[in-house]
Protein backbone atom coordinates (compact mmCIF):
# COMPACT_ATOMS: atom_id res chain seq x y z
CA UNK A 1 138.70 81.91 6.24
CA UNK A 2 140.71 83.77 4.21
CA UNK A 3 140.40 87.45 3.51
CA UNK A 4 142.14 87.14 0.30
CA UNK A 5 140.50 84.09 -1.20
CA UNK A 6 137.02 84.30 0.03
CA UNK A 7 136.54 87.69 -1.93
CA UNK A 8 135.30 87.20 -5.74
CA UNK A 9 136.93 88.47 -8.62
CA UNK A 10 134.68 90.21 -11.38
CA UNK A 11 135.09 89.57 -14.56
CA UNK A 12 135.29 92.92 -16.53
CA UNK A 13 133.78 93.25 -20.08
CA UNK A 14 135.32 91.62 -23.04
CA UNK A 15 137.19 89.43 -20.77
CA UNK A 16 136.25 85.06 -20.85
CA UNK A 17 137.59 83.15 -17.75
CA UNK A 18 137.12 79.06 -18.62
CA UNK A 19 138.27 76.47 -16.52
CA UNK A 20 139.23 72.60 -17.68
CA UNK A 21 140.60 69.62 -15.25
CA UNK A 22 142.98 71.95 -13.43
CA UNK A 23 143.56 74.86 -15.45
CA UNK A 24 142.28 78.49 -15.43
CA UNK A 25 142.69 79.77 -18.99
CA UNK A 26 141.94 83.94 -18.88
CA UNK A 27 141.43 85.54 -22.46
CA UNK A 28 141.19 89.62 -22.91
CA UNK A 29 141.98 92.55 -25.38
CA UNK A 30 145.47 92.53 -24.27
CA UNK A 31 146.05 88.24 -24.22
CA UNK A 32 145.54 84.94 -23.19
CA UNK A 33 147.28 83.92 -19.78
CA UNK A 34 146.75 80.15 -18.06
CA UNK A 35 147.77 78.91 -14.61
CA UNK A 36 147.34 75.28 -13.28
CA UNK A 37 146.23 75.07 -10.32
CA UNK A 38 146.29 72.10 -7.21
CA UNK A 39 143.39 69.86 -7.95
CA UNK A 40 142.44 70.14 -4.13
CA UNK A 41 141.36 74.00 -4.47
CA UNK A 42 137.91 74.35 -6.57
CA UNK A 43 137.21 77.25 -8.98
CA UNK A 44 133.84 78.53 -10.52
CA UNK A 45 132.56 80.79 -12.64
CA UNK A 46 129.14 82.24 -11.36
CA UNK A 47 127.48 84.95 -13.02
CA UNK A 48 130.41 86.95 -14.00
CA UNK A 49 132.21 86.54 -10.77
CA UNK A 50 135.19 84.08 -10.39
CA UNK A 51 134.90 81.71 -6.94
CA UNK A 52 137.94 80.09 -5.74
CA UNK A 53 136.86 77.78 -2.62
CA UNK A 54 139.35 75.00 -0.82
CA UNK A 55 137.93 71.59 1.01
CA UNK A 56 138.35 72.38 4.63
CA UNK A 57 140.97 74.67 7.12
CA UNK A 58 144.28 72.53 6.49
CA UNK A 59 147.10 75.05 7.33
CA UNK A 60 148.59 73.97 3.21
CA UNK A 61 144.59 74.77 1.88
CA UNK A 62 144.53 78.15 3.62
CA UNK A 63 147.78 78.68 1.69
CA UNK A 64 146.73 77.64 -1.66
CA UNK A 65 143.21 79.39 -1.48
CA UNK A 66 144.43 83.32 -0.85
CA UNK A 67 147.39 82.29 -3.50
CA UNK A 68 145.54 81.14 -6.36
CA UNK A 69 142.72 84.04 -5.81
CA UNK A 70 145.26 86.52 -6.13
CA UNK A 71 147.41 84.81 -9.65
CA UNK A 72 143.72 84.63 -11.22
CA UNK A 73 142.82 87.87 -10.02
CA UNK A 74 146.31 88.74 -11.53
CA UNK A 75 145.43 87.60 -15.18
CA UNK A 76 141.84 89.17 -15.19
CA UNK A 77 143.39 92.17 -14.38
CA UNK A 78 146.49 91.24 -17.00
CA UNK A 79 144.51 90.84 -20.03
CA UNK A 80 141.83 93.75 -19.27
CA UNK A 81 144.14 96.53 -18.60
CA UNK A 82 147.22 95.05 -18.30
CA UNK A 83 151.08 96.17 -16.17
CA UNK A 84 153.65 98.91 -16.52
CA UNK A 85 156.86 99.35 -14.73
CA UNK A 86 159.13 101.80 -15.16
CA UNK A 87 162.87 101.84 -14.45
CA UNK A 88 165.47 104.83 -14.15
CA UNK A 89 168.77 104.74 -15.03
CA UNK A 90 170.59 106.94 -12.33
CA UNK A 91 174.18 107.37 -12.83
CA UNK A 92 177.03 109.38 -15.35
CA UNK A 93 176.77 107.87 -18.67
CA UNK A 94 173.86 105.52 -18.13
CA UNK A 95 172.12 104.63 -21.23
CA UNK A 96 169.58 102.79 -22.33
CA UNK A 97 168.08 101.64 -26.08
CA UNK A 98 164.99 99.62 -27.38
CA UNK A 99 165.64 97.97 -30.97
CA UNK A 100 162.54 95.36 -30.97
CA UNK A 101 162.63 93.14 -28.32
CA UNK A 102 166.55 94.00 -27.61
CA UNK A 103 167.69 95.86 -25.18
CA UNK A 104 170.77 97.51 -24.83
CA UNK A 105 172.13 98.81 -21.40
CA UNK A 106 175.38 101.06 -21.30
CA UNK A 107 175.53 101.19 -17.39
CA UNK A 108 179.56 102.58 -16.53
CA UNK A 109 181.17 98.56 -17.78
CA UNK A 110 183.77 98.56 -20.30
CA UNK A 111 181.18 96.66 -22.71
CA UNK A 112 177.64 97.44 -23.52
CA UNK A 113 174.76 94.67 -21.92
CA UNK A 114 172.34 93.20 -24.77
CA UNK A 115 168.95 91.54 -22.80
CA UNK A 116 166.50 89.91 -25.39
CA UNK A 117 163.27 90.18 -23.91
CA UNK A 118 160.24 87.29 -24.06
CA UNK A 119 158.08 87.76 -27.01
CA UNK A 120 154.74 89.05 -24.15
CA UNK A 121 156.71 92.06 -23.06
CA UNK A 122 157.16 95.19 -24.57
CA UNK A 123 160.07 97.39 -24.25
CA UNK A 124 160.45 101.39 -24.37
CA UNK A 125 163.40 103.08 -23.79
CA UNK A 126 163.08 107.32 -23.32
CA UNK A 127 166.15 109.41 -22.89
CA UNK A 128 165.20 113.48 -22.39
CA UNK A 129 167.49 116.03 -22.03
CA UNK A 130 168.59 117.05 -18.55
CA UNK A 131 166.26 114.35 -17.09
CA UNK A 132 167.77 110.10 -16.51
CA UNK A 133 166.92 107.53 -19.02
CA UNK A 134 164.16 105.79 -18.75
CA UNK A 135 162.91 102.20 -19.23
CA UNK A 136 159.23 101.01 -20.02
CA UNK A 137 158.27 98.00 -19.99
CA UNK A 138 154.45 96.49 -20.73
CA UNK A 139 153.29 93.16 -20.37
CA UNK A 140 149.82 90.96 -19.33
CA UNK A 141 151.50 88.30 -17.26
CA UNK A 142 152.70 90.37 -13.83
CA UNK A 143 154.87 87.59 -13.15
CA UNK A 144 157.49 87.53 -16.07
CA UNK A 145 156.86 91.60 -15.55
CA UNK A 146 158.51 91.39 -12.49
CA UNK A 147 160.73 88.85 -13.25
CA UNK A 148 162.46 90.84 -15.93
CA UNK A 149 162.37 93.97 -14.27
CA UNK A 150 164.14 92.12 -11.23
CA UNK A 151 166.41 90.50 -13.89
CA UNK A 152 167.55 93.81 -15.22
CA UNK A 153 168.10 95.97 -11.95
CA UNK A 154 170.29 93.28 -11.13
CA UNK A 155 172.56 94.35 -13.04
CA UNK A 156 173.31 97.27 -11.49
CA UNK A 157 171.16 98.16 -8.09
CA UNK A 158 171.01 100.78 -6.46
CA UNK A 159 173.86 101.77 -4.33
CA UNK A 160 173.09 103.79 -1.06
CA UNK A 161 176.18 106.19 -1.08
CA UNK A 162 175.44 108.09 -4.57
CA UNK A 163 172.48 106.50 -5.41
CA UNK A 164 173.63 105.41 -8.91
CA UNK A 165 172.48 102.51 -10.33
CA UNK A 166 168.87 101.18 -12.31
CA UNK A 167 165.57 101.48 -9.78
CA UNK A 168 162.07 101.91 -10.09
CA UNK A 169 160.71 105.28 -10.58
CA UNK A 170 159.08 106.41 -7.61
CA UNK A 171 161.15 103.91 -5.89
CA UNK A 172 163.09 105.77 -1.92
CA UNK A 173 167.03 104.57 -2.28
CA UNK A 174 167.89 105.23 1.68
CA UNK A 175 171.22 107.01 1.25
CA UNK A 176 174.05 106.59 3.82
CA UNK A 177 176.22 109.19 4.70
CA UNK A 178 180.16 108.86 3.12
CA UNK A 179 182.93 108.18 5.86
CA UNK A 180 183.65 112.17 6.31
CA UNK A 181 179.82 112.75 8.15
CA UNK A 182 181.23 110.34 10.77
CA UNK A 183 184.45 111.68 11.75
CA UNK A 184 184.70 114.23 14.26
């Protein structure tokens, strides 16, 4: 059985988890997130706990049952507290500014990058003194989170030489050494 989708998932206060046909629809303080799921896996609500069970040990059913556990156990968690990531621009020059859901990323190109953000997320951009710019984003749905996040680091990862570039705070770059550690 799976570890992952045997486990229940509580239901926190304030938070209503219905399910239709083949749809979990998740409503909180911070949203309303839905995922469909495969009509083969079943899901209950029981006494403020959410059950996801699957018809028998088919290698494709194991899949399916840990998966679906952990995208409902995503939007519980989504619309009760909600995610944060936060980026750091690392690099001479790197800027970043928030203008509603607009974006704008000065990151060492000859032109300035304009992302418009989805509608769900919310966008802060901080820029201290002595300290590298940073980005803040907010959102219920982990998924597009992570998505944009990805979608914006993209455009300029980190490289392992100087470490310049847009990563996650917190995140280890493993830095190489330059061409003049390996000389003799």
């Amino acid at each position: 059985m799976s570890r992952i989708g045997k486990s229940p998932i509580a239901i926190p206060a304030g938070v209503t988890v219905q399910v239709k046909e083949n749809t979990v629809t998740v409503k909180g303080p911070k949203g309303e997130l839905s995922q469909d799921i495969n009509p083969d896996i079943e899901v209950k609500v029981e006494d403020g706990h959410v059950i996801v069970t699957r018809p028998d040990d088919e290698r494709q059913h194991r899949a399916m049952h840990g998966l679906y556990r952990a995208l409902i156990h995503n939007m519980v968690v989504g619309v009760s507290e909600g995610y944060k990531k936060e980026m750091e621009l690392v690099g001479v020059g790197y800027r970043a500014t928030a203008s509603g859901q607009i974006l704008e990323l000065a990151l060492g190109y000859s032109h300035a990058i304009f992302i418009k953000l989805p509608k769900e997320i919310k966008v802060e951009a901080k820029t201290e003194r002595n300290k590298n710019p940073l980005i803040i984003l907010e959102s219920s749905d982990k998924q597009l989170l992570g998505q944009v996040c990805a979608k914006i680091r993209s455009l300029r990862k980190p490289e392992p030489y100087k470490g310049k570039g847009i990563k996650f705070v917190g995140e280890i770059i493993r830095r190489k050494s330059g061409k003049s550690a390996n000389a003799k």
